[in-house]
Protein backbone atom coordinates (compact mmCIF):
# COMPACT_ATOMS: atom_id res chain seq x y z
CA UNK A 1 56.88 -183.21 -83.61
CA UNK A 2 53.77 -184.55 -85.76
CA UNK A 3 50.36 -184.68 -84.64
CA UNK A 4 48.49 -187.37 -83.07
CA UNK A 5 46.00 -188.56 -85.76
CA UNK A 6 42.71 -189.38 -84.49
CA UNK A 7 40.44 -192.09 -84.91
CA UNK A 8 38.24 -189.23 -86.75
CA UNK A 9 40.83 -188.67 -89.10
CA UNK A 10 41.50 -192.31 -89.79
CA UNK A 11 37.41 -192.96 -90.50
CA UNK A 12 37.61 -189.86 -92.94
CA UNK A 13 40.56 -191.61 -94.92
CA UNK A 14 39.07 -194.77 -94.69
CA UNK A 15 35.68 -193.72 -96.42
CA UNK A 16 37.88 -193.00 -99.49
CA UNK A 17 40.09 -195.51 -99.49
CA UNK A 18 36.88 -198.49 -99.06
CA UNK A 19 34.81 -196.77 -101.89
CA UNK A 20 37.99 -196.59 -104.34
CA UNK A 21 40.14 -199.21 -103.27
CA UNK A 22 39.39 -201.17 -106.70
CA UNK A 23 41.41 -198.00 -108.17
CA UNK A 24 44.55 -196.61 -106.10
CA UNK A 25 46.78 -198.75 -108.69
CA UNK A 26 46.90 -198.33 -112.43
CA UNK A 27 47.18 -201.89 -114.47
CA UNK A 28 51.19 -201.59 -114.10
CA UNK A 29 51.04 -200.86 -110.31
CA UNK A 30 51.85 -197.05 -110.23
CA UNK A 31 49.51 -195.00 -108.04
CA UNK A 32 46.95 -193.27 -109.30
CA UNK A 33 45.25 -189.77 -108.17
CA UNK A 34 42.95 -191.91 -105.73
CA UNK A 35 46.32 -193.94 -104.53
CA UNK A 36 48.64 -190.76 -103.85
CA UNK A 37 45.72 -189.16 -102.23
CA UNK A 38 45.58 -192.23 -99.45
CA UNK A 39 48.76 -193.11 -99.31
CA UNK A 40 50.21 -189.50 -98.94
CA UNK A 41 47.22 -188.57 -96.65
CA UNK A 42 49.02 -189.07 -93.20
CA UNK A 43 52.94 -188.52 -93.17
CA UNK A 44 55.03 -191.78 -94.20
CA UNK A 45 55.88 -193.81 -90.74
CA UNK A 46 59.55 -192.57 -90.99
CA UNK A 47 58.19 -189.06 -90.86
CA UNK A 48 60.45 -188.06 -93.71
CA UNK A 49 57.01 -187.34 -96.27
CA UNK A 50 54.83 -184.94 -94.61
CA UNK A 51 50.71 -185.53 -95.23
CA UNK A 52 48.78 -184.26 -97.42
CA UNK A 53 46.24 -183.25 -94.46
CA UNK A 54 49.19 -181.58 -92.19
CA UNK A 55 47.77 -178.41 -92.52
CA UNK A 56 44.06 -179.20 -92.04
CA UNK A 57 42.20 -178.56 -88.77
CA UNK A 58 40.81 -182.01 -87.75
CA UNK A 59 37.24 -180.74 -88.82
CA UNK A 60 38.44 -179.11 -91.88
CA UNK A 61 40.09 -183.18 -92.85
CA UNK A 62 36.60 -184.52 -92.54
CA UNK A 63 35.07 -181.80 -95.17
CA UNK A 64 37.75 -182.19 -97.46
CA UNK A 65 37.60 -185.63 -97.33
CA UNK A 66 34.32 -185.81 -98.36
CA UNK A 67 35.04 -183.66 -101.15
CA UNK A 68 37.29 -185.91 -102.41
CA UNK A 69 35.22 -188.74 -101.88
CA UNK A 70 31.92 -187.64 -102.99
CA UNK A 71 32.95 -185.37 -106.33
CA UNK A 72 36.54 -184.94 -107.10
CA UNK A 73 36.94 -188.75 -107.13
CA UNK A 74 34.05 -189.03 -109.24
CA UNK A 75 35.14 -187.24 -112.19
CA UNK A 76 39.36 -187.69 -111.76
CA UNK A 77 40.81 -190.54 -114.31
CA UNK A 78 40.34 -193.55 -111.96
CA UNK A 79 42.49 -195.88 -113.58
CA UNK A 80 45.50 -193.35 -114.79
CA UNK A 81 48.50 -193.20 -113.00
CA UNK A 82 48.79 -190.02 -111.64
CA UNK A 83 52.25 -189.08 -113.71
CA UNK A 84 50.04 -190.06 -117.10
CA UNK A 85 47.18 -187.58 -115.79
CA UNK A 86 47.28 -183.97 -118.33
CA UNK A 87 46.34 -180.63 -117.28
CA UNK A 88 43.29 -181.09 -120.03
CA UNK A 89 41.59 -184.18 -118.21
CA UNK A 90 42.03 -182.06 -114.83
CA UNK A 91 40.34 -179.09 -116.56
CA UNK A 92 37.52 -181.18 -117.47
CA UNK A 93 37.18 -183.10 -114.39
CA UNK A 94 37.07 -179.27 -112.73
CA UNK A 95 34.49 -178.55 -115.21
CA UNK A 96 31.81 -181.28 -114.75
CA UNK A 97 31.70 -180.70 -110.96
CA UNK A 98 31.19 -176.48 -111.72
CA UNK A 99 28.65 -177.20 -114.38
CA UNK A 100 26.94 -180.11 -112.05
CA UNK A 101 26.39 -178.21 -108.72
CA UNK A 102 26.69 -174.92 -110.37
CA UNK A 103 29.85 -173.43 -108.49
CA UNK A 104 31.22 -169.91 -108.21
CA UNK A 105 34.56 -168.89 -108.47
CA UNK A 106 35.64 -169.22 -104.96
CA UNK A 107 34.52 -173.00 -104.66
CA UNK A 108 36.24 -174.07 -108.48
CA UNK A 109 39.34 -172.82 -107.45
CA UNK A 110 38.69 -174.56 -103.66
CA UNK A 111 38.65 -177.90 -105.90
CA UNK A 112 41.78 -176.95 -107.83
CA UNK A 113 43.74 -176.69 -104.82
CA UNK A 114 42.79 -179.97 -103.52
CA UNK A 115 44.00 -181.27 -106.85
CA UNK A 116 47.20 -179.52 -106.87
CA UNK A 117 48.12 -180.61 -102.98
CA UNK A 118 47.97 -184.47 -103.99
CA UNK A 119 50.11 -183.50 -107.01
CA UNK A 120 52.71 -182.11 -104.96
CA UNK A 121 52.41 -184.77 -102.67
CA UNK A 122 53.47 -187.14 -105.59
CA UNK A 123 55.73 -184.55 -106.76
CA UNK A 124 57.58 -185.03 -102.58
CA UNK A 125 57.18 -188.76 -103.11
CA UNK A 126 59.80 -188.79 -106.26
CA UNK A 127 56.78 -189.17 -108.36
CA UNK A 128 57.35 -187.95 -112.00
CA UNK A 129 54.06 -185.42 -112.29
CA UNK A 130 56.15 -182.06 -113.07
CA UNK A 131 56.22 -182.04 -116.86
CA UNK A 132 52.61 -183.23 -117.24
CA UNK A 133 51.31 -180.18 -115.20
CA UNK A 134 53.94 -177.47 -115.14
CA UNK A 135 52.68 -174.13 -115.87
CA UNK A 136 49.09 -174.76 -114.89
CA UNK A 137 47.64 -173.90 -111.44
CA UNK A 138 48.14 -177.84 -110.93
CA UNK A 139 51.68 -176.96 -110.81
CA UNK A 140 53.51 -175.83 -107.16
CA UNK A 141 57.00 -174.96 -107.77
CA UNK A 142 58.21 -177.53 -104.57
CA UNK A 143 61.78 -177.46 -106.14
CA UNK A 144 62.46 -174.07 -106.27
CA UNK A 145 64.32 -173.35 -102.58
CA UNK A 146 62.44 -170.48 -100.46
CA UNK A 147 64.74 -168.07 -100.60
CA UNK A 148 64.68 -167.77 -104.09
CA UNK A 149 61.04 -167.60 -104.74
CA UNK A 150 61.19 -164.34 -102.20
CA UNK A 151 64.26 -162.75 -103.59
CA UNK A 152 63.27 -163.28 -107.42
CA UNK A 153 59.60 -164.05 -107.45
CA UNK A 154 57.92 -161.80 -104.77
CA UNK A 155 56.75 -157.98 -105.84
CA UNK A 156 57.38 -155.48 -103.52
CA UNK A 157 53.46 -153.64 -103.26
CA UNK A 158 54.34 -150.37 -101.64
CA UNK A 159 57.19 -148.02 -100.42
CA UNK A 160 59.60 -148.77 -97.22
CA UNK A 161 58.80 -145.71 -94.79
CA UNK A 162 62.23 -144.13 -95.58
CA UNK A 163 61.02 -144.51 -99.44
CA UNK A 164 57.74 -142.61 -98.29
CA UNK A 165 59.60 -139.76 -96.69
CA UNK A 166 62.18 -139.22 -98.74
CA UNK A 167 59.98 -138.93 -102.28
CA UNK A 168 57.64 -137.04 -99.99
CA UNK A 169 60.42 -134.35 -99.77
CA UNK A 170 61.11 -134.30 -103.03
CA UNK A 171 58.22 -133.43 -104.18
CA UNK A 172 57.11 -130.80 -102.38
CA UNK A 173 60.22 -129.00 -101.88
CA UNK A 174 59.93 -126.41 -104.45
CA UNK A 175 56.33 -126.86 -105.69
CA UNK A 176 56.34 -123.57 -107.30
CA UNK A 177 59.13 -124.70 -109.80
CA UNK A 178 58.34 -127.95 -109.89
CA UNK A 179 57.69 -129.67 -113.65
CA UNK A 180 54.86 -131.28 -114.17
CA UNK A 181 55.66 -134.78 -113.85
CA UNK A 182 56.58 -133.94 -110.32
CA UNK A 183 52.82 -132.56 -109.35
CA UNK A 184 51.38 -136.29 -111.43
CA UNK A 185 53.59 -138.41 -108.90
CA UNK A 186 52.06 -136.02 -106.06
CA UNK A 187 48.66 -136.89 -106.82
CA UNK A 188 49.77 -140.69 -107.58
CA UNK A 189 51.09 -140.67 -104.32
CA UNK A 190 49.32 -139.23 -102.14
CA UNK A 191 45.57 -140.22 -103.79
CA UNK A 192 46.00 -143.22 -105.17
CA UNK A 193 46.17 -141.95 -108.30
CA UNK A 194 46.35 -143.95 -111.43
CA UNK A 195 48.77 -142.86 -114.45
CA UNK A 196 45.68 -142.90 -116.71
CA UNK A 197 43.62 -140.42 -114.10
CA UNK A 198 46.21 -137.89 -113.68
CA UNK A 199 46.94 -137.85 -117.44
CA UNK A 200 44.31 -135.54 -118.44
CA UNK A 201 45.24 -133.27 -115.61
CA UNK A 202 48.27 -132.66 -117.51
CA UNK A 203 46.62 -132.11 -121.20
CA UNK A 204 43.72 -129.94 -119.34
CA UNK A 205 47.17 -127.28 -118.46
CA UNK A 206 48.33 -127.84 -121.38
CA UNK A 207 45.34 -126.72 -123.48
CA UNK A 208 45.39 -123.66 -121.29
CA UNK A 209 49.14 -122.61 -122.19
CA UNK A 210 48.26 -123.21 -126.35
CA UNK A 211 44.98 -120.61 -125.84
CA UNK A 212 47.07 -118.06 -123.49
CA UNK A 213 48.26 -114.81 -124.91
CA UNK A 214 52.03 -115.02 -124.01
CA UNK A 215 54.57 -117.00 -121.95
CA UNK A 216 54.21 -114.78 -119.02
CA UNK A 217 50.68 -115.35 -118.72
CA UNK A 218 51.13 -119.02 -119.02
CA UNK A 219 53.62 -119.27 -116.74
CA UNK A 220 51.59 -117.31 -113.72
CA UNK A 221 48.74 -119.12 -114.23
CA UNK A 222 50.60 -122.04 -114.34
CA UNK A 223 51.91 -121.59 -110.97
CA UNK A 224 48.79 -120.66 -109.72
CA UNK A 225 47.18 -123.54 -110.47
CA UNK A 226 50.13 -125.89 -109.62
CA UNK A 227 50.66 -124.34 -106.22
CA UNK A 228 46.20 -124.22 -105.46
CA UNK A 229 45.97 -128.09 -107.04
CA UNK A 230 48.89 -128.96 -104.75
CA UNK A 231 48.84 -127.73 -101.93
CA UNK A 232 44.91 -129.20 -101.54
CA UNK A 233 46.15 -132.94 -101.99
CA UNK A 234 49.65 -132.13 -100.01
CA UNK A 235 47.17 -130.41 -97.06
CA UNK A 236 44.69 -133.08 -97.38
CA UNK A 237 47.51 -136.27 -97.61
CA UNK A 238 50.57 -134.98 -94.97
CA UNK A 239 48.65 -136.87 -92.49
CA UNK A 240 49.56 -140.63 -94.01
CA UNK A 241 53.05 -139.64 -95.44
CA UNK A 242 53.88 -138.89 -91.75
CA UNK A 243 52.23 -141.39 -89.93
């Protein structure tokens, strides 16, 4: 079920499309950035086109109408149909408003995702806008089907809790014996290690064996220090591997 659209919504589109409506139409009567951005604003009457403001808080549709209205309008091709529009000219129009009002990161990318929602509003319409913009963060990938993008695009950012346990246990089963990969991927693990901060952990023991007098010698202190270096991080960790 859609929402009702308020008369405050309607006076927010209306205050673009008044000031541009000289420019929602190229000269062969395709839409243009300006056109797709009012026509696409509210869902089409059959419902079947959601809006581009669906997602927007009824406050949040008056601020980022005015953002459209008062800058991104300004510096957007006017007169280009929005499928003739290149990643370049976007790029450009992105950098006038950052070098005019002197924005930080957070609001330049604010602006590129108000570009990129009217270009997959186009893209929902049948519009073709793909090729121009694909491969820029103008580009939303509307035609690849959800369960796709989560089975071949998403990356997995930490273990499952059986993962957690289980290399848990096999690390610190036989820490005595263990090599010394084994003791990196304990303090990767359980510290947050990095591979480049536990690498000179390993070439600090290993300058120790070259200057020890025999094999013996290594290999006691070698389990000395293996078992001390250990145990701290497995004594200090075991809390958050079993929680």
């Amino acid at each position: 079920m859609s929402r009702m659209i308020t008369n405050r919504m309607i006076a927010a589109l209306k205050g673009i499309s008044t000031r541009y409506k000289s420019c929602l139409k190229d000269v062969n009567g395709e839409l243009t950035f300006a056109g797709v951005l009012v026509k696409y604003f509210f869902p089409s009457d059959d419902g079947k086109i959601r809006g581009i403001s669906d997602p927007w808080a009824e406050n949040t549709i008056k601020y980022y109408a005015d953002d459209y209205r008062v800058r991104l309008l300004q510096v957007i091709p006017r007169f280009k149909a929005i499928s003739h529009i290149t990643v370049e000219e976007l790029e450009d129009a992105i950098e006038i408003l950052v070098n005019r009002y002197n924005y930080q990161y957070e609001t330049e990318n604010h602006y590129r995702k108000l570009v990129r929602v009217v270009f997959e509003a186009a893209h929902r319409a049948g519009m073709d806008v793909e090729e121009n913009v694909w491969g820029s963060v103008f580009y939303s990938r509307t035609n690849i089907k959800p369960f796709a993008d989560k089975e071949f695009l998403a990356i997995p950012k930490s273990l499952t809790a059986f993962e957690s346990v289980a290399l848990y246990a096999s690390l610190t089963s036989d820490l005595a014996e263990a090599p010394g990969e084994d003791l990196g991927l304990l303090m990767m693990f359980f510290c947050g290690c990095r591979n480049a901060e536990v690498v000179p952990v390993s070439i600090e023991y290993t300058e120790v064996r070259n200057f020890a007098q025999g094999e013996e010698e290594w290999a006691s202190h070698r389990d000395s220090a293996t078992m001390d270096v250990a145990n701290t991080f497995t004594r200090r960790r075991t809390p958050m591997a079993q929680s």
